[in-house]
N, C-alpha and C. Protein backbone atom coordinates (compact mmCIF):
# COMPACT_ATOMS: atom_id res chain seq x y z
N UNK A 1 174.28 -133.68 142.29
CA UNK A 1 174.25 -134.08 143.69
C UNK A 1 173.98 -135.57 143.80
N UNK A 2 174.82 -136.63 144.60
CA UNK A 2 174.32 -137.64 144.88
C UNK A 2 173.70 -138.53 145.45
N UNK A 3 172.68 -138.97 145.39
CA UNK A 3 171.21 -139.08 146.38
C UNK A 3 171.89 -140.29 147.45
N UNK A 4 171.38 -140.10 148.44
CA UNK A 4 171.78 -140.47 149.66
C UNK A 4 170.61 -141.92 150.76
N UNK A 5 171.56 -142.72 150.31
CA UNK A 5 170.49 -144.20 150.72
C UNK A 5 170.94 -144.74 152.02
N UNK A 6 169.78 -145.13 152.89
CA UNK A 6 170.00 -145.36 153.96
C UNK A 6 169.66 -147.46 153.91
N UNK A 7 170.65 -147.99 153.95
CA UNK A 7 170.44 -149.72 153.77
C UNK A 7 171.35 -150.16 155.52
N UNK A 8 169.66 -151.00 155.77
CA UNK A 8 169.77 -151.50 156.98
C UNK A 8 169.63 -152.85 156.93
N UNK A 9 170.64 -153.80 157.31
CA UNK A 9 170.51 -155.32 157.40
C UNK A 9 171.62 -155.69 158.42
N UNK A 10 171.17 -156.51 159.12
CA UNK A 10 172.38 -157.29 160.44
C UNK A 10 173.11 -158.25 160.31
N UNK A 11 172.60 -158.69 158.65
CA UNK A 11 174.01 -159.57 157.89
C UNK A 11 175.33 -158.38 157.26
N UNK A 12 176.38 -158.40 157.48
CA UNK A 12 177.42 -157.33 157.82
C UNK A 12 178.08 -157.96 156.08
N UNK A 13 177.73 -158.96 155.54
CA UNK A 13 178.22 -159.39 154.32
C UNK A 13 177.49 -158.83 153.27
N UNK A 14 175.75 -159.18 153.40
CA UNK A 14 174.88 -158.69 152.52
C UNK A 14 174.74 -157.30 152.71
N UNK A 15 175.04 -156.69 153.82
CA UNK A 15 175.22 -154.98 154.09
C UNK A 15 176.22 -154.07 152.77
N UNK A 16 177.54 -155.31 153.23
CA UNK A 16 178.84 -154.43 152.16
C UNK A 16 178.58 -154.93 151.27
N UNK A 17 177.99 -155.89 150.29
CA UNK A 17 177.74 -156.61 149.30
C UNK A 17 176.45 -155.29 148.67
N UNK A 18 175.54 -154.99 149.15
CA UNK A 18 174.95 -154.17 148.52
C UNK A 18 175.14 -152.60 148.58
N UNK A 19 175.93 -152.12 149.69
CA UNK A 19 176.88 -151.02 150.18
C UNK A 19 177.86 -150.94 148.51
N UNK A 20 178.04 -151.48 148.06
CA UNK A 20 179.20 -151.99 147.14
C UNK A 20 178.86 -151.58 146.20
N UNK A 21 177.82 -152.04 145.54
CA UNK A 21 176.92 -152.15 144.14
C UNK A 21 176.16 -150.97 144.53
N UNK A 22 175.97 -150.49 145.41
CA UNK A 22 175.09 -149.01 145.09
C UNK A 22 176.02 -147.61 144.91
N UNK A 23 177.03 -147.78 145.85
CA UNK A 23 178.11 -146.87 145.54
C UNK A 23 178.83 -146.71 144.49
N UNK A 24 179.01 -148.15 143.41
CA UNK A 24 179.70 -148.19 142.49
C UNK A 24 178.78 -147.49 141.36
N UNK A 25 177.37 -147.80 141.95
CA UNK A 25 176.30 -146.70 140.94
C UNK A 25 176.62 -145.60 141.09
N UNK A 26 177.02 -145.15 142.22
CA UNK A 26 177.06 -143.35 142.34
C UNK A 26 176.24 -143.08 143.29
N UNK A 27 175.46 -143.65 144.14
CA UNK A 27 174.95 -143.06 145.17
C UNK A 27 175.32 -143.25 146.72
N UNK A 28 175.33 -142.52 147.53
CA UNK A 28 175.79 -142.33 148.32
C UNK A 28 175.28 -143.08 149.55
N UNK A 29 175.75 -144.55 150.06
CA UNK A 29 175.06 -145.19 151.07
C UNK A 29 175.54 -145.08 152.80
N UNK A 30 174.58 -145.09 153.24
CA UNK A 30 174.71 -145.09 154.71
C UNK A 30 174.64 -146.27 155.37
N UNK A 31 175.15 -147.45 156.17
CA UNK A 31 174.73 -148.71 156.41
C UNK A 31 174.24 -148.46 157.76
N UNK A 32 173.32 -149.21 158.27
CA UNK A 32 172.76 -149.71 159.37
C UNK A 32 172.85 -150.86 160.05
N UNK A 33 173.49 -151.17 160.84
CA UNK A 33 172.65 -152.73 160.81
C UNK A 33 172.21 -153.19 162.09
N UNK A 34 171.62 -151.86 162.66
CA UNK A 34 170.05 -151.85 163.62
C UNK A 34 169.47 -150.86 163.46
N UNK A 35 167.80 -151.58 162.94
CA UNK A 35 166.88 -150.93 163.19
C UNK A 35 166.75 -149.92 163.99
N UNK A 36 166.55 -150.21 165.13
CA UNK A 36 166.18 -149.60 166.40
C UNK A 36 167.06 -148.20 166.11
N UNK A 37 168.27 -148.68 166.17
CA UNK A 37 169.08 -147.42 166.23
C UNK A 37 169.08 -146.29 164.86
N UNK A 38 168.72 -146.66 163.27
CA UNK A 38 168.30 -145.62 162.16
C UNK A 38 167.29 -145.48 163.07
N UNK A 39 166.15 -145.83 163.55
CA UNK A 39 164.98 -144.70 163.82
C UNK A 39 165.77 -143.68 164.89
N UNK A 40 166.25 -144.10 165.63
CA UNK A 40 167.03 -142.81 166.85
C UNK A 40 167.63 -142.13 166.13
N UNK A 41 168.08 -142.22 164.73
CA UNK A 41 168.94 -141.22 164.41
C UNK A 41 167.99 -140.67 162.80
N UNK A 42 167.14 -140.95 163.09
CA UNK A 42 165.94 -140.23 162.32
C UNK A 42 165.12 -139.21 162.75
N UNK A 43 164.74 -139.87 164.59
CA UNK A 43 164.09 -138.79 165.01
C UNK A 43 165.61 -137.65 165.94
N UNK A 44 166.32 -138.02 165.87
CA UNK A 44 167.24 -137.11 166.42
C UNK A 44 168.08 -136.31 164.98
N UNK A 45 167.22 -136.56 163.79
CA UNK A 45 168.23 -135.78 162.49
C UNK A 45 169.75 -136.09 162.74
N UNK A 46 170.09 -136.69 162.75
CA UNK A 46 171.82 -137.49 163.16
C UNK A 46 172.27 -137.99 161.50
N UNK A 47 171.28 -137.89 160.60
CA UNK A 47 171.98 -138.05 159.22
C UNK A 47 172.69 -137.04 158.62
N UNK A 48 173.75 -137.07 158.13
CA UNK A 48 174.73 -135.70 157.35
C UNK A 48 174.26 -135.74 156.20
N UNK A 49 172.99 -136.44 155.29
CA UNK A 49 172.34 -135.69 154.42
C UNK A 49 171.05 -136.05 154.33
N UNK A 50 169.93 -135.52 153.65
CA UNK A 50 168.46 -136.18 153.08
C UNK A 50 168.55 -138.11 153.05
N UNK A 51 168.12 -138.55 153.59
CA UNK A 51 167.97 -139.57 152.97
C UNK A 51 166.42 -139.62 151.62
N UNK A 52 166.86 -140.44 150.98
CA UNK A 52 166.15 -140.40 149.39
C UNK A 52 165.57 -141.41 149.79
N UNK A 53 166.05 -142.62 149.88
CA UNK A 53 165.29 -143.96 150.04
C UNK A 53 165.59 -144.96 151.10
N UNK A 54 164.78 -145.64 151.88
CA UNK A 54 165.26 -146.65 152.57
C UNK A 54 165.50 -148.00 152.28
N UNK A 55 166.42 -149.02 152.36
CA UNK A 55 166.23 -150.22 151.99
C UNK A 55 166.24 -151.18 153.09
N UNK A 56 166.00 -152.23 153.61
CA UNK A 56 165.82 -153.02 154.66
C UNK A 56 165.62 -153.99 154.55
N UNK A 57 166.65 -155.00 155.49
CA UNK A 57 166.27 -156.48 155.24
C UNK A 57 164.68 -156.59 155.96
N UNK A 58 164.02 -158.02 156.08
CA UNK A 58 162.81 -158.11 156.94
C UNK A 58 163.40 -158.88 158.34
N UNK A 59 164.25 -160.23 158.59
CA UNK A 59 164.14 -160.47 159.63
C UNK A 59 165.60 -159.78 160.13
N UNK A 60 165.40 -159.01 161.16
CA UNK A 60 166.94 -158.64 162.07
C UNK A 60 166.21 -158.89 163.30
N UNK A 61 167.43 -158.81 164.30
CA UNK A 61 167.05 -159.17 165.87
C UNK A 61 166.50 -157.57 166.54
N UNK A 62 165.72 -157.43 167.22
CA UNK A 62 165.28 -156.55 168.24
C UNK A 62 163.70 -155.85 167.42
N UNK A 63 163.93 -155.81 166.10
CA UNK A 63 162.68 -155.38 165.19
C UNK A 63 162.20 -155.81 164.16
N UNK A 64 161.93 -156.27 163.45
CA UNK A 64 161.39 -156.51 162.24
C UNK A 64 161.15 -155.54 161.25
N UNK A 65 162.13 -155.96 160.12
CA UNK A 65 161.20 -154.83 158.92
C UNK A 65 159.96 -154.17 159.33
N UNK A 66 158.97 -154.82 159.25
CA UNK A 66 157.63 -154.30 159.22
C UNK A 66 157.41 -153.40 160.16
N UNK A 67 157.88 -154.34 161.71
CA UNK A 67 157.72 -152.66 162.35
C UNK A 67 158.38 -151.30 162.40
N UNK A 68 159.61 -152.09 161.95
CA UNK A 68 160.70 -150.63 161.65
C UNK A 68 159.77 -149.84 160.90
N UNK A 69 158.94 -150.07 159.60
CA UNK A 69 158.47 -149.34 158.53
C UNK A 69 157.30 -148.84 159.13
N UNK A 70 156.53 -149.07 159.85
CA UNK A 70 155.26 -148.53 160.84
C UNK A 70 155.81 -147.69 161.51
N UNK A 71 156.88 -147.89 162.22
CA UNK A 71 157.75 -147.10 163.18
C UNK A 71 158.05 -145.31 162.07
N UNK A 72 158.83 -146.18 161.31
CA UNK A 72 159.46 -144.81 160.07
C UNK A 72 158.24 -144.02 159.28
N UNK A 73 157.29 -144.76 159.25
CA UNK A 73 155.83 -144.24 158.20
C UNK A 73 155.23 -143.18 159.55
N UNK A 74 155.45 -142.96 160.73
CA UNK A 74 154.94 -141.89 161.75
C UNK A 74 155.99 -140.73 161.88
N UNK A 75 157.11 -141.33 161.68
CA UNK A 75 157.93 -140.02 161.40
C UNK A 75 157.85 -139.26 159.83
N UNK A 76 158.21 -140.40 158.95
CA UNK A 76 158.46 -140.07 157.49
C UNK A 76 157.29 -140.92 156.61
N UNK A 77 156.35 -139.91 156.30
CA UNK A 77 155.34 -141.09 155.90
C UNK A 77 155.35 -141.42 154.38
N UNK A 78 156.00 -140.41 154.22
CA UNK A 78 156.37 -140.42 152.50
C UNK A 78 157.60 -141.23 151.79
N UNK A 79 159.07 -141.04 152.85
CA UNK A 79 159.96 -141.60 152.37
C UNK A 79 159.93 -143.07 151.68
N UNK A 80 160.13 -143.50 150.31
CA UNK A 80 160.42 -144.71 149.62
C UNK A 80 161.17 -145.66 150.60
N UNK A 81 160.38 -147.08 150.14
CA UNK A 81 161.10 -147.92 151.38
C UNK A 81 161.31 -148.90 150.70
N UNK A 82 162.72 -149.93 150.29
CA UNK A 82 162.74 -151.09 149.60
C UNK A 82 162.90 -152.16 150.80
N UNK A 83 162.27 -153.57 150.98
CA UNK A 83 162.32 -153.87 151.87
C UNK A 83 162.64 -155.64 150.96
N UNK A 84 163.92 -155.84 151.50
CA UNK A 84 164.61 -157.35 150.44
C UNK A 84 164.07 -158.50 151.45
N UNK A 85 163.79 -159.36 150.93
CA UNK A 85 163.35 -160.61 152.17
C UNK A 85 163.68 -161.86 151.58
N UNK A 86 164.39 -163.06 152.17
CA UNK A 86 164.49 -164.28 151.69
C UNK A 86 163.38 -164.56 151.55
N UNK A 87 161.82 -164.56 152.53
CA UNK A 87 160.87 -164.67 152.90
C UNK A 87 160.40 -164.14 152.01
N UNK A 88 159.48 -164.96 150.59
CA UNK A 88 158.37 -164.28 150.17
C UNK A 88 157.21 -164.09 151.08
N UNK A 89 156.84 -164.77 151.76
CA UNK A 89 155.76 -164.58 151.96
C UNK A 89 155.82 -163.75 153.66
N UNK A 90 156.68 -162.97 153.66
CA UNK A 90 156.97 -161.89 154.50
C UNK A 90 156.02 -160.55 153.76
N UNK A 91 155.92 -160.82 152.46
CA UNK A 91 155.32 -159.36 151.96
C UNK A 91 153.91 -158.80 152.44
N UNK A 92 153.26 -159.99 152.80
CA UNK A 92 151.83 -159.76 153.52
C UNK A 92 151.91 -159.09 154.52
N UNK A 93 153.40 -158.84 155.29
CA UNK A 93 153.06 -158.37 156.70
C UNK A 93 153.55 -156.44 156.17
N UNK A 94 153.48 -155.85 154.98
CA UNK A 94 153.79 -154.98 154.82
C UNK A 94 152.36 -154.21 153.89
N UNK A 95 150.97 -155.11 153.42
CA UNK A 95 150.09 -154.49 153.30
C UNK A 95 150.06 -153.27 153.77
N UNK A 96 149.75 -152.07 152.74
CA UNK A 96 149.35 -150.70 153.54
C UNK A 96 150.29 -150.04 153.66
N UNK A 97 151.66 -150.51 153.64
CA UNK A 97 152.40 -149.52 154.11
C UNK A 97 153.55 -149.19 153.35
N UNK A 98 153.15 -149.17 151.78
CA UNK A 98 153.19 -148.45 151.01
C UNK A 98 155.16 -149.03 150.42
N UNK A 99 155.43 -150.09 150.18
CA UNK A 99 157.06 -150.53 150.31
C UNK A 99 156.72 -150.77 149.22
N UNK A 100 157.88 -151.08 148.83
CA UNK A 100 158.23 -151.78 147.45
C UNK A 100 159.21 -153.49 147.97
N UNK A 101 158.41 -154.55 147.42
CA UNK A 101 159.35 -155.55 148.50
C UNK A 101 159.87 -156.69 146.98
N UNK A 102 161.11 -156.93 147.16
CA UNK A 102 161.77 -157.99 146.87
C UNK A 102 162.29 -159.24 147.34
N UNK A 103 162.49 -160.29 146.68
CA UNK A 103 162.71 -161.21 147.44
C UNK A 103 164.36 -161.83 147.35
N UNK A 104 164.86 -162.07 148.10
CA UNK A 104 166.34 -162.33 147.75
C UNK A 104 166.65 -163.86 146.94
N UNK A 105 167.47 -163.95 146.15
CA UNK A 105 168.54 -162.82 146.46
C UNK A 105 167.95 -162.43 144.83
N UNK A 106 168.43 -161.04 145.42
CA UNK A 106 168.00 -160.10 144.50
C UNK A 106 169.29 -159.30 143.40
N UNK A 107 169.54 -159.44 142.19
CA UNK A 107 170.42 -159.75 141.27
C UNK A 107 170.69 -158.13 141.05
N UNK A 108 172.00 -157.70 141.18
CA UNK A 108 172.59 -155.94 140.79
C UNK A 108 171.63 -155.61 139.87
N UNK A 109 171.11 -155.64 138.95
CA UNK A 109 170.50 -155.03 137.97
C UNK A 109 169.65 -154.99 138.90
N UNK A 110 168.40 -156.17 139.09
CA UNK A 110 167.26 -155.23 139.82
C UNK A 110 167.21 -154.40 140.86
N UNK A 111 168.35 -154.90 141.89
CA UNK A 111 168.66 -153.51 142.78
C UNK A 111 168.67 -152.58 142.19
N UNK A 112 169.55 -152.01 141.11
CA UNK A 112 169.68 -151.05 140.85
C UNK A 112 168.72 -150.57 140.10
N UNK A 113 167.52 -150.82 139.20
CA UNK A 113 167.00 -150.92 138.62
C UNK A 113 165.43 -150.30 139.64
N UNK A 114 165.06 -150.90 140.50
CA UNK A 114 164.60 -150.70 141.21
C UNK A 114 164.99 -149.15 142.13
N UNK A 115 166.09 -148.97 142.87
CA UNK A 115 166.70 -148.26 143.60
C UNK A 115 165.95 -146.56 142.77
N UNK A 116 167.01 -146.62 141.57
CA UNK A 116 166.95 -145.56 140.46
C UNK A 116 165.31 -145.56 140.45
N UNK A 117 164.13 -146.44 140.79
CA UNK A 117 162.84 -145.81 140.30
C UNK A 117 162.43 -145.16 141.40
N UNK A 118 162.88 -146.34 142.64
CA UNK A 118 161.88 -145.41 143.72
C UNK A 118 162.67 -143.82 144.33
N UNK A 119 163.83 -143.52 144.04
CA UNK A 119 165.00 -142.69 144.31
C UNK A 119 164.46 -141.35 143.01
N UNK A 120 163.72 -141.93 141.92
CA UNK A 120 163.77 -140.58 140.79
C UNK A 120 162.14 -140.53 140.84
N UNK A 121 161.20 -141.61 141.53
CA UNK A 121 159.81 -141.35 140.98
C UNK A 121 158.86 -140.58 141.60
N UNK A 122 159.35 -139.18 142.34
CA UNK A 122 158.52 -138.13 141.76
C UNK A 122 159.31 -136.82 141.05
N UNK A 123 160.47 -137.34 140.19
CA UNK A 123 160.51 -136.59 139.11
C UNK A 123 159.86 -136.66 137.81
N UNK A 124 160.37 -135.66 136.95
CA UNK A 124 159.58 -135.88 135.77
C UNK A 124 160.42 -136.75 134.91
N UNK A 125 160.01 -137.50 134.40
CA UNK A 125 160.69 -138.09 133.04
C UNK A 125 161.47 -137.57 132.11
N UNK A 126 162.55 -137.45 132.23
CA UNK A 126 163.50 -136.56 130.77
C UNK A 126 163.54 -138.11 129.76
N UNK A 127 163.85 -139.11 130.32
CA UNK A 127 164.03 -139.91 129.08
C UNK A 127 163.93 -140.11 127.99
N UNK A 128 162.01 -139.18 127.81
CA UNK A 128 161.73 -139.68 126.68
C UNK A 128 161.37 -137.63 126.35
N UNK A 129 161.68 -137.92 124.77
CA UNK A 129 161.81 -135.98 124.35
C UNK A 129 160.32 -135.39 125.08
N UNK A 130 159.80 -134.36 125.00
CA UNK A 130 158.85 -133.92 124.90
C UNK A 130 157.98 -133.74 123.65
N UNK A 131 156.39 -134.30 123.92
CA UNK A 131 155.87 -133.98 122.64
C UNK A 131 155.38 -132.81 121.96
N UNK A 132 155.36 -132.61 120.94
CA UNK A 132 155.34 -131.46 120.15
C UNK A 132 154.11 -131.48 119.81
């Protein structure tokens, strides 16, 4: 089955640019590119599958990362949240609320690299054999 990512940004380039590279991984992306409107279709279940992980730019117009993720942490308090920012020092405003944050631009491998941990990490590890 292929896990199902929800990536929200209001740059429509860096949207299909990482839309691109995650699909070509094999997983199945959903684009956004308003906030406001993934939470309406979060609390109205309007997704055609699970979402696994969220990814999100920090500055878009009408919300901000951060509050989107305060917003999403009262509905979904568990769901994995990658949150990309030109802005390092945007990460302070996400204390507490549990993200995983990068800073752009952020290079295919670590997307993906990243994506695959927070998307598999509460499975178990097959990677490595079991010990005997």
């Amino acid at each position: 089955m292929t896990d199902t990512l929800l990536l929200i940004d209001d740059n429509a380039v860096q949207a299909a640019t990482r839309q691109t590279i995650l699909r070509r991984a094999g997983y199945f992306v959903i684009a956004a590119l308003n906030p406001v409107r993934a939470l309406d279709q979060f609390q109205n279940d309007e997704f055609p599958e699970k979402i696994k992980l969220v990814i999100t730019d920090h500055l878009m117009p009408g919300m901000n990362g951060a509050d989107f993720v305060r917003a999403l942490r009262k509905l979904l308090p568990t769901i994995p949240v990658l949150v990309i920012s030109g802005l390092e020092e945007a990460e302070q405003e996400y204390v507490g609320l549990d993200v995983t944050f990068r800073v752009k631009p952020l290079l295919p491998e670590l997307l993906l690299e990243t994506v695959h941990r927070l998307v598999h990490q509460d499975e178990p590890d097959t990677a490595s054999p079991p010990i005997r």
